[in-house]
N, C-alpha and C. Protein backbone atom coordinates (compact mmCIF):
# COMPACT_ATOMS: atom_id res chain seq x y z
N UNK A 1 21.56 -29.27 2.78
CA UNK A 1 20.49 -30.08 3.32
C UNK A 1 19.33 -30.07 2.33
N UNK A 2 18.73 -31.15 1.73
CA UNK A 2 17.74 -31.36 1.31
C UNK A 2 15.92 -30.74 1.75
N UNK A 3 15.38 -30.69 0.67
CA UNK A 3 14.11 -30.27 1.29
C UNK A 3 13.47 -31.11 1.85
N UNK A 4 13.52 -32.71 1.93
CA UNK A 4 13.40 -33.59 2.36
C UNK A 4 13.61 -33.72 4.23
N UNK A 5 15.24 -33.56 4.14
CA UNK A 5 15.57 -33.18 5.31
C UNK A 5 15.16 -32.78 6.10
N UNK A 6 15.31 -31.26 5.69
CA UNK A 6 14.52 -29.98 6.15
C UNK A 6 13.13 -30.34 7.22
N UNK A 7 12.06 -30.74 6.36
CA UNK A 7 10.92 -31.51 6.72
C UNK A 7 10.95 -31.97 7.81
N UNK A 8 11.73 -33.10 7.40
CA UNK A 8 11.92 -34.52 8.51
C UNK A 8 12.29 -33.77 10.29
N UNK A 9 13.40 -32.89 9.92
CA UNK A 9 13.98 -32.32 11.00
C UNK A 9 12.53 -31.29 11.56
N UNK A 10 11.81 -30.82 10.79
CA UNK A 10 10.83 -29.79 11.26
C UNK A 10 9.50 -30.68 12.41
N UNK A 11 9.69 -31.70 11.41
CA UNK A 11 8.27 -32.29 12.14
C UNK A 11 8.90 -33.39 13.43
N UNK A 12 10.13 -33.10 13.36
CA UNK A 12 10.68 -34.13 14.71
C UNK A 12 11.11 -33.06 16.03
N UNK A 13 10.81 -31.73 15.30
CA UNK A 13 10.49 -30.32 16.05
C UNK A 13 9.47 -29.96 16.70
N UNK A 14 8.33 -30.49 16.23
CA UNK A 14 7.07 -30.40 16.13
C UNK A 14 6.50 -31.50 17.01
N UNK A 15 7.01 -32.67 16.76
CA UNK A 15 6.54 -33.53 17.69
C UNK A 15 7.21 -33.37 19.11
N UNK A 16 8.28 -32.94 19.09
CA UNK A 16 9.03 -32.77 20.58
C UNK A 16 7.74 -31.86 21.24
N UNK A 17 7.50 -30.80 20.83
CA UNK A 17 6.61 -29.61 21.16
C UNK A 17 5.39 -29.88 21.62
N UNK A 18 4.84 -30.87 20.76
CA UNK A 18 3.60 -31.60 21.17
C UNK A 18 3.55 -32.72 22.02
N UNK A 19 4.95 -33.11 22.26
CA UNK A 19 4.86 -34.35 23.55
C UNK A 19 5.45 -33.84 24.86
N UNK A 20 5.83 -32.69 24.67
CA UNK A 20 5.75 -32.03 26.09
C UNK A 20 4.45 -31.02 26.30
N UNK A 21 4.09 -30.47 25.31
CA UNK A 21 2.56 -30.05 25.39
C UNK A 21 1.93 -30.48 26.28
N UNK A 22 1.17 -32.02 25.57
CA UNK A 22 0.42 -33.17 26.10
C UNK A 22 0.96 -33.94 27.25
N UNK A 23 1.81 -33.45 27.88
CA UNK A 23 2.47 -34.33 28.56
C UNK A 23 0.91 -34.03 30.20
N UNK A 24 0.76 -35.48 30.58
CA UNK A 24 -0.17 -35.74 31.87
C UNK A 24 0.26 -35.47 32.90
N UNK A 25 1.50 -35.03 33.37
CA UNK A 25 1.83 -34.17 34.25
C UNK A 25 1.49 -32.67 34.40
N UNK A 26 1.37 -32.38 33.05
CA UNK A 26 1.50 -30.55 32.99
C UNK A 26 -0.30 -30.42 33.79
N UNK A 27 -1.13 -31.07 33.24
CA UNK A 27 -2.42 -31.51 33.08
C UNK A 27 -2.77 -31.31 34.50
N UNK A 28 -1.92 -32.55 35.21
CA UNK A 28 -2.59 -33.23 36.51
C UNK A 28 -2.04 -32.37 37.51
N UNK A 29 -1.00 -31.62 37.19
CA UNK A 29 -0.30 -30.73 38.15
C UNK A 29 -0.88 -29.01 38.14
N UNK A 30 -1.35 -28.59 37.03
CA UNK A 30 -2.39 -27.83 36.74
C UNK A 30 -3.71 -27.75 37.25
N UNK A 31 -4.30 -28.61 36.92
CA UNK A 31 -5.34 -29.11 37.71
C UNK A 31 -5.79 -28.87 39.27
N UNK A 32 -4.73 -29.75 39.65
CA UNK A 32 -4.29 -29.55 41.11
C UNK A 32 -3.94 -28.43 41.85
N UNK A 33 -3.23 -27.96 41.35
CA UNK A 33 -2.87 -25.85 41.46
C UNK A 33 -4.05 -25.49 41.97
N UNK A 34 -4.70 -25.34 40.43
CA UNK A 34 -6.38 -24.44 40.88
C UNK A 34 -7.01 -24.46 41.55
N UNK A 35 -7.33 -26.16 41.76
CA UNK A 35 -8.27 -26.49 43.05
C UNK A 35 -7.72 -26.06 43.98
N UNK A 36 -6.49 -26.45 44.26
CA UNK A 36 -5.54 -26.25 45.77
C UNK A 36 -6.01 -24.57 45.90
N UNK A 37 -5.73 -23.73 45.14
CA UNK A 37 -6.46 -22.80 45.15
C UNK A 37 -7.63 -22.14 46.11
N UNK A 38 -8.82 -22.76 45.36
CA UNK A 38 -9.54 -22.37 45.37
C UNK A 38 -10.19 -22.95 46.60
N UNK A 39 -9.40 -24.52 47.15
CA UNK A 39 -9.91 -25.12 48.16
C UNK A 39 -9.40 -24.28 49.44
N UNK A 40 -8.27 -23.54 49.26
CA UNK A 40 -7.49 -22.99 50.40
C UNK A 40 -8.01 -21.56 50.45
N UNK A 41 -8.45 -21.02 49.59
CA UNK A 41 -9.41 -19.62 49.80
C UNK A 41 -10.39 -19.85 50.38
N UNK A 42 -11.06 -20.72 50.52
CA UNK A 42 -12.57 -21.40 51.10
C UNK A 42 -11.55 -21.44 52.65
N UNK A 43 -10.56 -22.17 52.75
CA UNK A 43 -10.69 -22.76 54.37
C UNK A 43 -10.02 -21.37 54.98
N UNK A 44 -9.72 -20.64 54.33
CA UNK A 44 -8.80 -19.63 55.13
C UNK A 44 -9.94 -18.88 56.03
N UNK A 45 -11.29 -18.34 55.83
CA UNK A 45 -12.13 -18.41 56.88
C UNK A 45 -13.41 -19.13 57.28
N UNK A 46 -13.07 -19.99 57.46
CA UNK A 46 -14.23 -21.14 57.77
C UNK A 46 -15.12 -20.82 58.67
N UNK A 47 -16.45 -20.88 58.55
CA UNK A 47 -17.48 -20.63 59.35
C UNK A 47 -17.95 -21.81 60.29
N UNK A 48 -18.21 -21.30 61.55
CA UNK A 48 -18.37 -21.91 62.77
C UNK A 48 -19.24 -23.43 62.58
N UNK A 49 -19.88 -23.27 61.76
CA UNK A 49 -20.23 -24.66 61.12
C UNK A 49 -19.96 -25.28 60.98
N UNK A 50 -18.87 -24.71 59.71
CA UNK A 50 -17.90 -26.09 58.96
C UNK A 50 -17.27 -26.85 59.98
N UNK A 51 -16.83 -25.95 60.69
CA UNK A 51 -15.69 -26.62 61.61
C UNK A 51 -16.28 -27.44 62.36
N UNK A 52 -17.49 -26.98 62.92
CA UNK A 52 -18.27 -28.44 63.88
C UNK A 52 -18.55 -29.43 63.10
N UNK A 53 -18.87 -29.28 61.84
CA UNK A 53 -19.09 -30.44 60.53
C UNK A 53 -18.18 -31.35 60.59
N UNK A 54 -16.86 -30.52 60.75
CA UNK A 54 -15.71 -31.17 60.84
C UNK A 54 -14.74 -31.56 62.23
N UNK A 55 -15.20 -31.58 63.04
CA UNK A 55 -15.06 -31.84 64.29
C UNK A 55 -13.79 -30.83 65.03
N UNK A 56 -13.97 -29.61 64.50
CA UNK A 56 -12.80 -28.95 64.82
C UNK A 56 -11.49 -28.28 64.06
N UNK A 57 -11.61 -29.59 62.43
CA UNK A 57 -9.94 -29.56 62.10
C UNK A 57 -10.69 -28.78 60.66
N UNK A 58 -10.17 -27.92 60.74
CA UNK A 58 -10.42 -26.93 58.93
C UNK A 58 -9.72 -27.46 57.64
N UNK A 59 -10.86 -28.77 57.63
CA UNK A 59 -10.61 -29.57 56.67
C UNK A 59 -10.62 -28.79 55.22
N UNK A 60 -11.24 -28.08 54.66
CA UNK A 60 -10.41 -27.19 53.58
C UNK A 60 -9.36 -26.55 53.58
N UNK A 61 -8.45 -26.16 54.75
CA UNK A 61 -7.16 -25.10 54.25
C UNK A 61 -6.16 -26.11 54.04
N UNK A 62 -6.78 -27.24 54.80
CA UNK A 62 -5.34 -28.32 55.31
C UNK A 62 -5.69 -29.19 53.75
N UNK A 63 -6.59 -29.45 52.76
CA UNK A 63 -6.91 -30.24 51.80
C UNK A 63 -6.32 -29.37 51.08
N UNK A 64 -6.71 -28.15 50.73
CA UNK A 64 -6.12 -26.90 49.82
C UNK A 64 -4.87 -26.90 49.75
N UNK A 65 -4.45 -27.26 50.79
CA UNK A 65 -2.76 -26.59 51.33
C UNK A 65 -1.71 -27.96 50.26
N UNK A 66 -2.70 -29.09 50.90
CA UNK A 66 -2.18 -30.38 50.38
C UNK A 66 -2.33 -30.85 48.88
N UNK A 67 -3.21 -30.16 48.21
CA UNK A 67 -3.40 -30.34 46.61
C UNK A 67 -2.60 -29.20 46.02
N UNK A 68 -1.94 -28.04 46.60
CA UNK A 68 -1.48 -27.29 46.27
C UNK A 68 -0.11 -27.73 46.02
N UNK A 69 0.37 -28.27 47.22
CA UNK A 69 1.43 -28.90 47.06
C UNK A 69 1.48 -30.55 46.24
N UNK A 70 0.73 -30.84 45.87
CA UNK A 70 0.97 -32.12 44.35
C UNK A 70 0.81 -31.47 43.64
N UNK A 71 -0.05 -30.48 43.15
CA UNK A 71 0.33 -29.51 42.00
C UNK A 71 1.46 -29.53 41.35
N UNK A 72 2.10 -28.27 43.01
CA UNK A 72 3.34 -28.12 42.27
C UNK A 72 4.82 -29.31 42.38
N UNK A 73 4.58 -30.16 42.47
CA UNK A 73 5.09 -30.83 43.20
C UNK A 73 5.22 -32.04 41.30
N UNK A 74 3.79 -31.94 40.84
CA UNK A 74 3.89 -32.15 39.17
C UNK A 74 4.25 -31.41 38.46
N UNK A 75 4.43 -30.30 38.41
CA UNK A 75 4.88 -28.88 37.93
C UNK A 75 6.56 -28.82 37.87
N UNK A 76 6.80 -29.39 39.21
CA UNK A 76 8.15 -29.33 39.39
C UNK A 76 8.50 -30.58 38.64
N UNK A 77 8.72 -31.72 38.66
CA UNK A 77 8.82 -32.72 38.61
C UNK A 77 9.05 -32.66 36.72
N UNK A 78 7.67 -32.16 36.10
CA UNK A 78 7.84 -31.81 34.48
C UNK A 78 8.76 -31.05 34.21
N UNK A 79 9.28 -29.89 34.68
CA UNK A 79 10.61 -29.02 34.93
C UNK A 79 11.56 -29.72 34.85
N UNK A 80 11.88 -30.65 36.00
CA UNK A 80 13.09 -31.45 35.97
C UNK A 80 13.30 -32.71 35.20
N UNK A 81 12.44 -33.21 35.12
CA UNK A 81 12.81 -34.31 33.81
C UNK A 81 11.59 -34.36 32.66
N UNK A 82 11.51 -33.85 31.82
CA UNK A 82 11.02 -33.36 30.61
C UNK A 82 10.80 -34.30 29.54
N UNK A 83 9.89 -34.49 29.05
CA UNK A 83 9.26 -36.18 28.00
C UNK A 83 10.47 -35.52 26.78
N UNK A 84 10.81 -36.80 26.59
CA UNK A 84 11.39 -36.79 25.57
C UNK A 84 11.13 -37.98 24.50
N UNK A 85 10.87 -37.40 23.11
CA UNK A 85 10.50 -38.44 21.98
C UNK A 85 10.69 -39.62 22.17
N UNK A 86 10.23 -41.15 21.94
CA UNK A 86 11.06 -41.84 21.41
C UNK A 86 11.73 -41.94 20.20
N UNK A 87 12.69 -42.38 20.03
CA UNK A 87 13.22 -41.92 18.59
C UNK A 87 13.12 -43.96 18.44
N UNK A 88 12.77 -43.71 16.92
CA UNK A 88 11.88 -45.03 16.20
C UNK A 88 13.59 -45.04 15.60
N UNK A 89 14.00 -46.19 15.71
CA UNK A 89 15.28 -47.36 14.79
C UNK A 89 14.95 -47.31 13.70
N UNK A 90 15.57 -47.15 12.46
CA UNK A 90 15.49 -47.63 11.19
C UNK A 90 14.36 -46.71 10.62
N UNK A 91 14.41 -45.61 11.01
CA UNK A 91 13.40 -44.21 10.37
C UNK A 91 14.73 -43.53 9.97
N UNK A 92 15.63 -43.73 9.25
CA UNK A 92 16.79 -43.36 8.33
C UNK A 92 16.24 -42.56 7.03
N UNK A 93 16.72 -41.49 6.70
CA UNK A 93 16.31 -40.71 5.84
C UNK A 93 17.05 -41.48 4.35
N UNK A 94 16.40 -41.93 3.34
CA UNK A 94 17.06 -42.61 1.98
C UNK A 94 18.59 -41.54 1.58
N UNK A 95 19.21 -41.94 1.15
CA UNK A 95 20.42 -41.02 0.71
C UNK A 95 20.33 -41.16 -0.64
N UNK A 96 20.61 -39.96 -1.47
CA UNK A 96 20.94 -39.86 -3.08
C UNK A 96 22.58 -40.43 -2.93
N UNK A 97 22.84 -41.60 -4.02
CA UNK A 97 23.51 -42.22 -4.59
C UNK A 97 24.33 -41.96 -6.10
């Protein structure tokens, strides 16, 4: 294999790596986790307030509960089908002749 090769194959390594990196799922499903989080630690004891604020329904555990689950729900989803490159036509490596 050429050093040429070599290269070509490294940085089509490299880009795989970086387009599942960047991928807006990992992001938006991340995202979502934390808050879900942090929204569901808040409702787990809600003060007599909130709840009259809210007419009763402990609108943070049930919001928490529900961003928790799109989280992972993007989390999962990147797991199971995974970005894959496009691969560009006619990006043919020259051949020695």
């Amino acid at each position: 294999m050429s050093d040429l090769q070599r290269e070509v194959t490294d940085l089509e390594s490299r880009s795989a790596t970086a387009a599942s990196l960047f991928d807006i799922r990992r992001i938006i499903g991340g995202l979502f986790v934390v808050y879900g989080v942090i929204v569901t630690i808040a409702g787990i004891s809600p003060s007599d307030a909130d709840l009259k604020k809210a007419e009763g329904v402990n609108i943070n555990l049930w919001t928490g509960l529900a961003m928790l689950a799109l989280g992972l729900f993007f989390l999962v989803w990147l797991k199971l089908r995974p970005t894959v490159p496009p691969v560009i036509e006619g990006d043919e490596l020259p051949t020695k002749e």
